[in-house]
PDB file of N, CA and C in Angstrom:
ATOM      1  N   UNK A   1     -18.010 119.864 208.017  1.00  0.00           N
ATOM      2  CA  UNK A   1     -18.253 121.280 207.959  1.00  0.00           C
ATOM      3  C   UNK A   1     -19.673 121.556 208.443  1.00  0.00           C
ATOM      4  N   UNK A   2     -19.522 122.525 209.489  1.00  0.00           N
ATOM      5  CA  UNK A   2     -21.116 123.025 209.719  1.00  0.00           C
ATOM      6  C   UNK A   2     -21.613 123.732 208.715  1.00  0.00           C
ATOM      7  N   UNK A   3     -22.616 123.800 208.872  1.00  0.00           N
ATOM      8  CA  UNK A   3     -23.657 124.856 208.008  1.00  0.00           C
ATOM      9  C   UNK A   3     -23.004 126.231 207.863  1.00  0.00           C
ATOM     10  N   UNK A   4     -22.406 126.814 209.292  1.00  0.00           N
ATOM     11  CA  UNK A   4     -22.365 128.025 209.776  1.00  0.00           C
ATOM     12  C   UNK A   4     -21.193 128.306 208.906  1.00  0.00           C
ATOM     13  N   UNK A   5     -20.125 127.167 208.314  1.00  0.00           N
ATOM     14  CA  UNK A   5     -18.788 127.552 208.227  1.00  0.00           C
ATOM     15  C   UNK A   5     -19.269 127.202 206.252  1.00  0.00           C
ATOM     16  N   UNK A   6     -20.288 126.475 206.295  1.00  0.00           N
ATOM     17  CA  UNK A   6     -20.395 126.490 204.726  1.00  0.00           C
ATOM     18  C   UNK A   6     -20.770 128.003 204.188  1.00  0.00           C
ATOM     19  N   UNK A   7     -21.882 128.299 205.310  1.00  0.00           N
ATOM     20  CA  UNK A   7     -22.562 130.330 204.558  1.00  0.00           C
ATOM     21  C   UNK A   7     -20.899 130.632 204.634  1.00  0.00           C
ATOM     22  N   UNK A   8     -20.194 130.744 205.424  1.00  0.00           N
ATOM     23  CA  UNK A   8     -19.227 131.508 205.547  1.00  0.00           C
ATOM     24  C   UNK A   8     -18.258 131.562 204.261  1.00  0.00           C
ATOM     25  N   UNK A   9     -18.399 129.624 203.855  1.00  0.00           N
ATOM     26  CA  UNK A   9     -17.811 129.631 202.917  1.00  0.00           C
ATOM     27  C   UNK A   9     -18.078 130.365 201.516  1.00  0.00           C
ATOM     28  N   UNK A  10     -19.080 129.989 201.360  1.00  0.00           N
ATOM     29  CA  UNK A  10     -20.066 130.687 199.508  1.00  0.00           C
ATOM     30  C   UNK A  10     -20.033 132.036 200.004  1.00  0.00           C
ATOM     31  N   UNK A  11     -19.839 132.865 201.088  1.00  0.00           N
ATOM     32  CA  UNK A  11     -20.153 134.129 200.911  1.00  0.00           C
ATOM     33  C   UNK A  11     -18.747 134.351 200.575  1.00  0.00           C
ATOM     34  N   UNK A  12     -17.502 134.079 200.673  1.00  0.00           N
ATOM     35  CA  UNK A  12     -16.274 134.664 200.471  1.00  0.00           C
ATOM     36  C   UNK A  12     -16.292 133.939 199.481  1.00  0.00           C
ATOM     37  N   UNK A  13     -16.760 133.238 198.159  1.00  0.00           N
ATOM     38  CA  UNK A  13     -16.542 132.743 197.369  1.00  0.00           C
ATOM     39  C   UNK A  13     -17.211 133.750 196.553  1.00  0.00           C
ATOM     40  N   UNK A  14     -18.766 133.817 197.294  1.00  0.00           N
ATOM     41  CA  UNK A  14     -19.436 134.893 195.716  1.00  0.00           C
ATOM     42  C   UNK A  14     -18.735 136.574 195.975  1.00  0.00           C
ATOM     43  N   UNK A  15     -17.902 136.682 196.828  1.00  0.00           N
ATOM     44  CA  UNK A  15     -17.560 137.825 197.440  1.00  0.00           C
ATOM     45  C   UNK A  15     -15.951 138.179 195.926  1.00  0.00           C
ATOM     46  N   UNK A  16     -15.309 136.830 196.203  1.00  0.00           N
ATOM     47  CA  UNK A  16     -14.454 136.897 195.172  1.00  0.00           C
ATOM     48  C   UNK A  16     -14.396 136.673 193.991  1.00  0.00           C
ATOM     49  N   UNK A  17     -15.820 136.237 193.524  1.00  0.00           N
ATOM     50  CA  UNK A  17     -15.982 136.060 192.029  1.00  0.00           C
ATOM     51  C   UNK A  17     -16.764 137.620 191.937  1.00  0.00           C
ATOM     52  N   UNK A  18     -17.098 138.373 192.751  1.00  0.00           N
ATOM     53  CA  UNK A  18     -17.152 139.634 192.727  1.00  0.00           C
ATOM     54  C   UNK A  18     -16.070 140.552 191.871  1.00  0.00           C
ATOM     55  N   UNK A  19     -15.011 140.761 192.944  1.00  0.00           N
ATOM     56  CA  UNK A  19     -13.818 141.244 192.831  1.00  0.00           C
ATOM     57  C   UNK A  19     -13.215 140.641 191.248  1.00  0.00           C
ATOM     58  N   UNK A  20     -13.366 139.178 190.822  1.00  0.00           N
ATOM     59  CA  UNK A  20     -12.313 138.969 189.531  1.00  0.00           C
ATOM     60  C   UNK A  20     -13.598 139.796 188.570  1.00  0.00           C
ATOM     61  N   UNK A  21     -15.061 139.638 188.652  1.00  0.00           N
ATOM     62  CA  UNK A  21     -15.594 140.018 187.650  1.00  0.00           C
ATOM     63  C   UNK A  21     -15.566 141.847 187.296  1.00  0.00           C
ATOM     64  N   UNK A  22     -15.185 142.785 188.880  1.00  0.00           N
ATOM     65  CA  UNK A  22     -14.882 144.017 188.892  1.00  0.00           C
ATOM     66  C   UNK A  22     -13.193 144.034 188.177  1.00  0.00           C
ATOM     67  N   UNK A  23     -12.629 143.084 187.977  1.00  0.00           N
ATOM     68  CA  UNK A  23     -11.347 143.067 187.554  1.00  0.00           C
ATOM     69  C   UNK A  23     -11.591 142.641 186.088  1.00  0.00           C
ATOM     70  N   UNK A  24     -11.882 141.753 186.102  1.00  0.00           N
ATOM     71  CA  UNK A  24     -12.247 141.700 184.325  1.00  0.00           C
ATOM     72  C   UNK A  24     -13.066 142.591 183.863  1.00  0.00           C
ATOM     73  N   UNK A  25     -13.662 143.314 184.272  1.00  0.00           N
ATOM     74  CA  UNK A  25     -14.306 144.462 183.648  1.00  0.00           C
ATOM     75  C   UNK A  25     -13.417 145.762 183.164  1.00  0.00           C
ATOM     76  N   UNK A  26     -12.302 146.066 184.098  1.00  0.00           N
ATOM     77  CA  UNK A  26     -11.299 146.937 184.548  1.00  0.00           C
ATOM     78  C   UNK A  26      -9.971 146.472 183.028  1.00  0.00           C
ATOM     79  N   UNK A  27     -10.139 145.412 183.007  1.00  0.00           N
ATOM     80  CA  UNK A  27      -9.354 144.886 182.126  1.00  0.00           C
ATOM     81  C   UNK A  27      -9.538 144.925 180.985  1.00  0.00           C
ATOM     82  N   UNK A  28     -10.894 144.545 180.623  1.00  0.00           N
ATOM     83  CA  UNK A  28     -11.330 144.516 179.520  1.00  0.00           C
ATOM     84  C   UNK A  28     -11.734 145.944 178.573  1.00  0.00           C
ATOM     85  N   UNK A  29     -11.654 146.865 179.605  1.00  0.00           N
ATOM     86  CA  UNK A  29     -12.006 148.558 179.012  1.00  0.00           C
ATOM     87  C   UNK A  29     -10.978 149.112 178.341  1.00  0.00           C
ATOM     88  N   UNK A  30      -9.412 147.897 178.695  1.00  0.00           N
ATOM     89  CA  UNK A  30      -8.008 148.518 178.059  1.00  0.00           C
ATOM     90  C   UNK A  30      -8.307 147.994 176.991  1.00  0.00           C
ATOM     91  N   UNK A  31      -8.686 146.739 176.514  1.00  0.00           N
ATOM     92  CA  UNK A  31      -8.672 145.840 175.148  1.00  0.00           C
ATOM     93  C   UNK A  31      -9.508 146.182 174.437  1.00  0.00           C
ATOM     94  N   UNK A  32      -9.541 145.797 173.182  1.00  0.00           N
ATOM     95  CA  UNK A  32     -10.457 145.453 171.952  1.00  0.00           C
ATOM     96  C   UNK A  32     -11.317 144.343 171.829  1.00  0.00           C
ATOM     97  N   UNK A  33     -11.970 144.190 172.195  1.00  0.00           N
ATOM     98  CA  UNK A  33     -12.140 142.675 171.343  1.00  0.00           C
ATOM     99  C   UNK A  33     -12.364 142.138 169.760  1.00  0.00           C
ATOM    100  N   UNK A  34     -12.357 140.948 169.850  1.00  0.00           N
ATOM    101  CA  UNK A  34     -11.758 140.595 168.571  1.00  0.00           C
ATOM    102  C   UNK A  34     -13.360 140.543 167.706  1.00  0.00           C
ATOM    103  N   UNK A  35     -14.506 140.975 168.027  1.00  0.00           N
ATOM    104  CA  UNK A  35     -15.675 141.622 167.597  1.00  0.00           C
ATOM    105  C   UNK A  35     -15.546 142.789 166.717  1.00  0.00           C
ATOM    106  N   UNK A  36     -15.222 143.604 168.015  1.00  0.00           N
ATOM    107  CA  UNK A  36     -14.962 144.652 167.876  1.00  0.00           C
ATOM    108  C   UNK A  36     -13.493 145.618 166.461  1.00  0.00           C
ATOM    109  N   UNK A  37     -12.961 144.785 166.640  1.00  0.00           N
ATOM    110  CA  UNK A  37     -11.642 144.402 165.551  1.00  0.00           C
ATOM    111  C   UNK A  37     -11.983 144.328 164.195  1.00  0.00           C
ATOM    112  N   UNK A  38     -12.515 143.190 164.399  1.00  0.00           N
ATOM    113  CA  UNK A  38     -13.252 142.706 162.660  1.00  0.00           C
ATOM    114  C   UNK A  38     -14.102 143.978 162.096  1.00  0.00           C
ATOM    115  N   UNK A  39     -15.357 144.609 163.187  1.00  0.00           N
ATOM    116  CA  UNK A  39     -16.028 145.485 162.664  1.00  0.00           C
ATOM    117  C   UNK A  39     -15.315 146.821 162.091  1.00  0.00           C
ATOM    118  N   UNK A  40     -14.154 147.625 162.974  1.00  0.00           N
ATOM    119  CA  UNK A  40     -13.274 148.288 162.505  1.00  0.00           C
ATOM    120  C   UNK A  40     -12.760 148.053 161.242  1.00  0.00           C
ATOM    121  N   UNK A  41     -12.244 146.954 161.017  1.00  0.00           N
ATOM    122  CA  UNK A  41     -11.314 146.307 160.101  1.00  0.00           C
ATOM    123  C   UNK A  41     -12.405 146.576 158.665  1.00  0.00           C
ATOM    124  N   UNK A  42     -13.966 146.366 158.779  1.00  0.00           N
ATOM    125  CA  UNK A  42     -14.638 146.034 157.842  1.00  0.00           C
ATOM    126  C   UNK A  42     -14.774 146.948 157.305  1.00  0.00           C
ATOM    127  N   UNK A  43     -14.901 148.520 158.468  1.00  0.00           N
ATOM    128  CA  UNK A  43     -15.160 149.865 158.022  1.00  0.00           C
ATOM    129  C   UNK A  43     -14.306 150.502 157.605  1.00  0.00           C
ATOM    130  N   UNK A  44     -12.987 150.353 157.791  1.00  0.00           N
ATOM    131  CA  UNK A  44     -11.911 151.126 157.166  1.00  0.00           C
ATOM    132  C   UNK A  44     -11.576 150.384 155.795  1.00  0.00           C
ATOM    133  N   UNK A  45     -12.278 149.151 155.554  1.00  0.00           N
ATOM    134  CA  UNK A  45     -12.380 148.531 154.053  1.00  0.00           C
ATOM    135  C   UNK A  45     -12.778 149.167 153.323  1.00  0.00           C
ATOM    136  N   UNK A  46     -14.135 149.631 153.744  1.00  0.00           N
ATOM    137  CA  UNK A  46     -15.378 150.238 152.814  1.00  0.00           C
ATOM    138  C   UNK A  46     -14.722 152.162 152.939  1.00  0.00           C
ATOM    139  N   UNK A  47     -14.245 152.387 153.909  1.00  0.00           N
ATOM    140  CA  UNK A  47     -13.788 153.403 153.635  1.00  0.00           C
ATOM    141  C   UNK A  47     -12.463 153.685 152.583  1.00  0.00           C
ATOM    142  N   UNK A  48     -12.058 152.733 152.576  1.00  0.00           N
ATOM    143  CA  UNK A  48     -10.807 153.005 151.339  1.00  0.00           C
ATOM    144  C   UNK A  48     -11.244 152.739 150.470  1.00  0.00           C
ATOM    145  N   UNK A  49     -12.326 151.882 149.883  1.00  0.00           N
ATOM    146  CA  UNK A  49     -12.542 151.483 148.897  1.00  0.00           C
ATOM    147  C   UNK A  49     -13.492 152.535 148.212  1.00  0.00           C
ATOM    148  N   UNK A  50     -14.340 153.654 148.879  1.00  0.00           N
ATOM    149  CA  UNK A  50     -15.133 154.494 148.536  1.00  0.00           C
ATOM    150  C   UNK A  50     -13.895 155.744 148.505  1.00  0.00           C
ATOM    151  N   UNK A  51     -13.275 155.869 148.804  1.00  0.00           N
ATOM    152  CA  UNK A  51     -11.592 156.637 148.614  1.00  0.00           C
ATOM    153  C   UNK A  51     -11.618 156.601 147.160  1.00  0.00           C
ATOM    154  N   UNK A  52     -11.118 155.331 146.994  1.00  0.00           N
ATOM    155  CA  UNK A  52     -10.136 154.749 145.584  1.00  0.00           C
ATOM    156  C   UNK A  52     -10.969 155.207 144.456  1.00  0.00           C
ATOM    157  N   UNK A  53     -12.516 154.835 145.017  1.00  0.00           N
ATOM    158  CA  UNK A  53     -14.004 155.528 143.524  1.00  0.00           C
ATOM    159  C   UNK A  53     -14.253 157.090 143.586  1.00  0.00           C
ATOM    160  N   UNK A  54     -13.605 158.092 144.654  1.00  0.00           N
ATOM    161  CA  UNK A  54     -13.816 159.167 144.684  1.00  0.00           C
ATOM    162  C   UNK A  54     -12.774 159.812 143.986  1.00  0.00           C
ATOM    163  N   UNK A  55     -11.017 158.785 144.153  1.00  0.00           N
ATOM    164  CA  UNK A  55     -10.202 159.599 144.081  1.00  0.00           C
ATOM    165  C   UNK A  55      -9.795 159.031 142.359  1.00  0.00           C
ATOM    166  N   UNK A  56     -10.769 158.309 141.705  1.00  0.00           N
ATOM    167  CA  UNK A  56     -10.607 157.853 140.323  1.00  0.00           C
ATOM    168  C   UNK A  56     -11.411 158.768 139.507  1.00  0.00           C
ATOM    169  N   UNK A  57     -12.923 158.930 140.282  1.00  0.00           N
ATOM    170  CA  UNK A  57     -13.814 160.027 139.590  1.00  0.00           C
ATOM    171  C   UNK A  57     -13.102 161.409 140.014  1.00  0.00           C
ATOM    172  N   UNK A  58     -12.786 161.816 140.374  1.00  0.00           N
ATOM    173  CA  UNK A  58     -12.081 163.546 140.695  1.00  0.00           C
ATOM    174  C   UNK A  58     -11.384 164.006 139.502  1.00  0.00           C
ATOM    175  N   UNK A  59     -10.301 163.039 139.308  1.00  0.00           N
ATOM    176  CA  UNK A  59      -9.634 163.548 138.037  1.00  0.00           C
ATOM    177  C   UNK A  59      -9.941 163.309 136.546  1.00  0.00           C
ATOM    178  N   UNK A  60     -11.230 162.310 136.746  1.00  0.00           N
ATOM    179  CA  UNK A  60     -11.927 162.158 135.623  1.00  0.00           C
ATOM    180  C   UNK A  60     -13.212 163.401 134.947  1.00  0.00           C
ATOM    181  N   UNK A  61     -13.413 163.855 136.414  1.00  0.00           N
ATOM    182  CA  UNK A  61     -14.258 165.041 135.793  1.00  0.00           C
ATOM    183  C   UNK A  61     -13.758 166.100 135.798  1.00  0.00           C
ATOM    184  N   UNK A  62     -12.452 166.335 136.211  1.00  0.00           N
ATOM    185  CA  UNK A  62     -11.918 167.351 136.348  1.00  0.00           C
ATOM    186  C   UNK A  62     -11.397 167.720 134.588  1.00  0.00           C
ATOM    187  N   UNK A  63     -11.031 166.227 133.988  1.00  0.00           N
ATOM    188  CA  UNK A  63     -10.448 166.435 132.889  1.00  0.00           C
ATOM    189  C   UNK A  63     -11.682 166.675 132.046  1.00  0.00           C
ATOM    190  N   UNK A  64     -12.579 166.285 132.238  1.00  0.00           N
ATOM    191  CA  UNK A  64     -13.664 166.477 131.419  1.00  0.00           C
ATOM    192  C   UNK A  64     -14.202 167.920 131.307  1.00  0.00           C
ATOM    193  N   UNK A  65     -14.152 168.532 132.079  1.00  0.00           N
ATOM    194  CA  UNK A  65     -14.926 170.216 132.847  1.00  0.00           C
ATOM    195  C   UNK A  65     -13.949 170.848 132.036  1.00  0.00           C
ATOM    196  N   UNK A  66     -12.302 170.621 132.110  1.00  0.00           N
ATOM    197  CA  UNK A  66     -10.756 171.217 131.256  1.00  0.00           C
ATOM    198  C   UNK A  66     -11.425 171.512 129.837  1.00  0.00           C
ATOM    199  N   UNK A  67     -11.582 169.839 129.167  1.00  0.00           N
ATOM    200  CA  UNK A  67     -12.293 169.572 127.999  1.00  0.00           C
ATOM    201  C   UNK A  67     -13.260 170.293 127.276  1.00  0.00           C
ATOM    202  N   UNK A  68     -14.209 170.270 128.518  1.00  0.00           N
ATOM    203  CA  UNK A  68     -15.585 171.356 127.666  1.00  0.00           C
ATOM    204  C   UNK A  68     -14.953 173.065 127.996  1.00  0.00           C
ATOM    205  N   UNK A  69     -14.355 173.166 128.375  1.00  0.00           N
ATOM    206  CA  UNK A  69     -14.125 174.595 128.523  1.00  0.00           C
ATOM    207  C   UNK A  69     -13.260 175.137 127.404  1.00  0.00           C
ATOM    208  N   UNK A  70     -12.100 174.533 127.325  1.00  0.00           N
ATOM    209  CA  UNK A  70     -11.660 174.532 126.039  1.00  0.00           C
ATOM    210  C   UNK A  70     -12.070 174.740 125.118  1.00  0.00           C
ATOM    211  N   UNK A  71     -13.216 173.667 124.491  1.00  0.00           N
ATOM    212  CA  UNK A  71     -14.078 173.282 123.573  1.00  0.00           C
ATOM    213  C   UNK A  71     -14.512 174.691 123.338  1.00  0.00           C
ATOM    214  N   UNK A  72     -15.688 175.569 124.738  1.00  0.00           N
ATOM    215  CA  UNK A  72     -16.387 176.363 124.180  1.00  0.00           C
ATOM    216  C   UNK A  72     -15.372 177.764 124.215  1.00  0.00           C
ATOM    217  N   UNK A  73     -14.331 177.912 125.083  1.00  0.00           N
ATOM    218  CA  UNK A  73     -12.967 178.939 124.317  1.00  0.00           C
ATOM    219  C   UNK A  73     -12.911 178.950 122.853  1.00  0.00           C
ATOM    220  N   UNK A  74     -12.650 177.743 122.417  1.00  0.00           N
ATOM    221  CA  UNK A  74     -12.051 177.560 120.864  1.00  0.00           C
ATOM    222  C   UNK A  74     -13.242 177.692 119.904  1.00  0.00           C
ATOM    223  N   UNK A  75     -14.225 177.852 120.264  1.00  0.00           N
ATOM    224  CA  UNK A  75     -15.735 177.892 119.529  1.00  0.00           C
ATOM    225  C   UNK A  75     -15.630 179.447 119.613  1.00  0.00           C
ATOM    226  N   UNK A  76     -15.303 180.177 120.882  1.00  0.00           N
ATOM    227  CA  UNK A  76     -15.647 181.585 121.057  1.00  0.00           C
ATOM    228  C   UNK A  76     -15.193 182.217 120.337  1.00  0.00           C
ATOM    229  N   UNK A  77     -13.794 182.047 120.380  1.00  0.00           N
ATOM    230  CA  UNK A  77     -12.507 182.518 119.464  1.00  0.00           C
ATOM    231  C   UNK A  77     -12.828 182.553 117.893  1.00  0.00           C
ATOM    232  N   UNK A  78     -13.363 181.254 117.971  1.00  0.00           N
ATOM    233  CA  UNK A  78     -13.444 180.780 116.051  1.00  0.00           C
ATOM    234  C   UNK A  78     -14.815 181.924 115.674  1.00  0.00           C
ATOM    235  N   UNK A  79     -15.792 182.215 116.333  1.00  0.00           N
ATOM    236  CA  UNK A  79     -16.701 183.284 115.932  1.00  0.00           C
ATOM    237  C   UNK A  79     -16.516 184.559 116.239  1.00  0.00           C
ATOM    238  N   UNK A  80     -15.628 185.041 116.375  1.00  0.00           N
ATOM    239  CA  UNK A  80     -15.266 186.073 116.901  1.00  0.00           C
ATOM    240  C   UNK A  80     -14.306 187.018 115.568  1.00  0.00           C
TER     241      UNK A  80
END
């Protein structure tokens, strides 16, 4: 091989590792990666789990607020 036919060669070589790396780029914008996955995965953890402590305290103070209201009804009533 001459010289002339080696440039010829590496240039259609870096020419097509061009093209697969414009293709794996193209490809990769459809996918997830599996980085990317885990971090999702971690945040919709912490998001249910701050759910489950919001949606345990709600009806706990709700019954409590019922409670004191009552309380000062039946106090109002009784001095009245």
């Amino acid at each position: 091989m001459t010289t002339k036919e080696q440039k010829a060669s590496q240039d259609l070589i870096l020419y097509r590792l061009d093209e697969i790396k414009a293709e794996l780029k193209s490809i990769k914008s459809d996918y997830v990666t599996k980085h990317e996955f885990n971090t999702l995965a971690d945040r919709l953890t912490a998001l249910e789990n701050n759910r489950n402590v919001i949606g345990c305290l709600y009806p706990t103070a709700s019954a409590a607020f019922s409670a004191l209201v009552t309380y000062l009804l039946i106090e109002f009533f009784k001095n009245k």
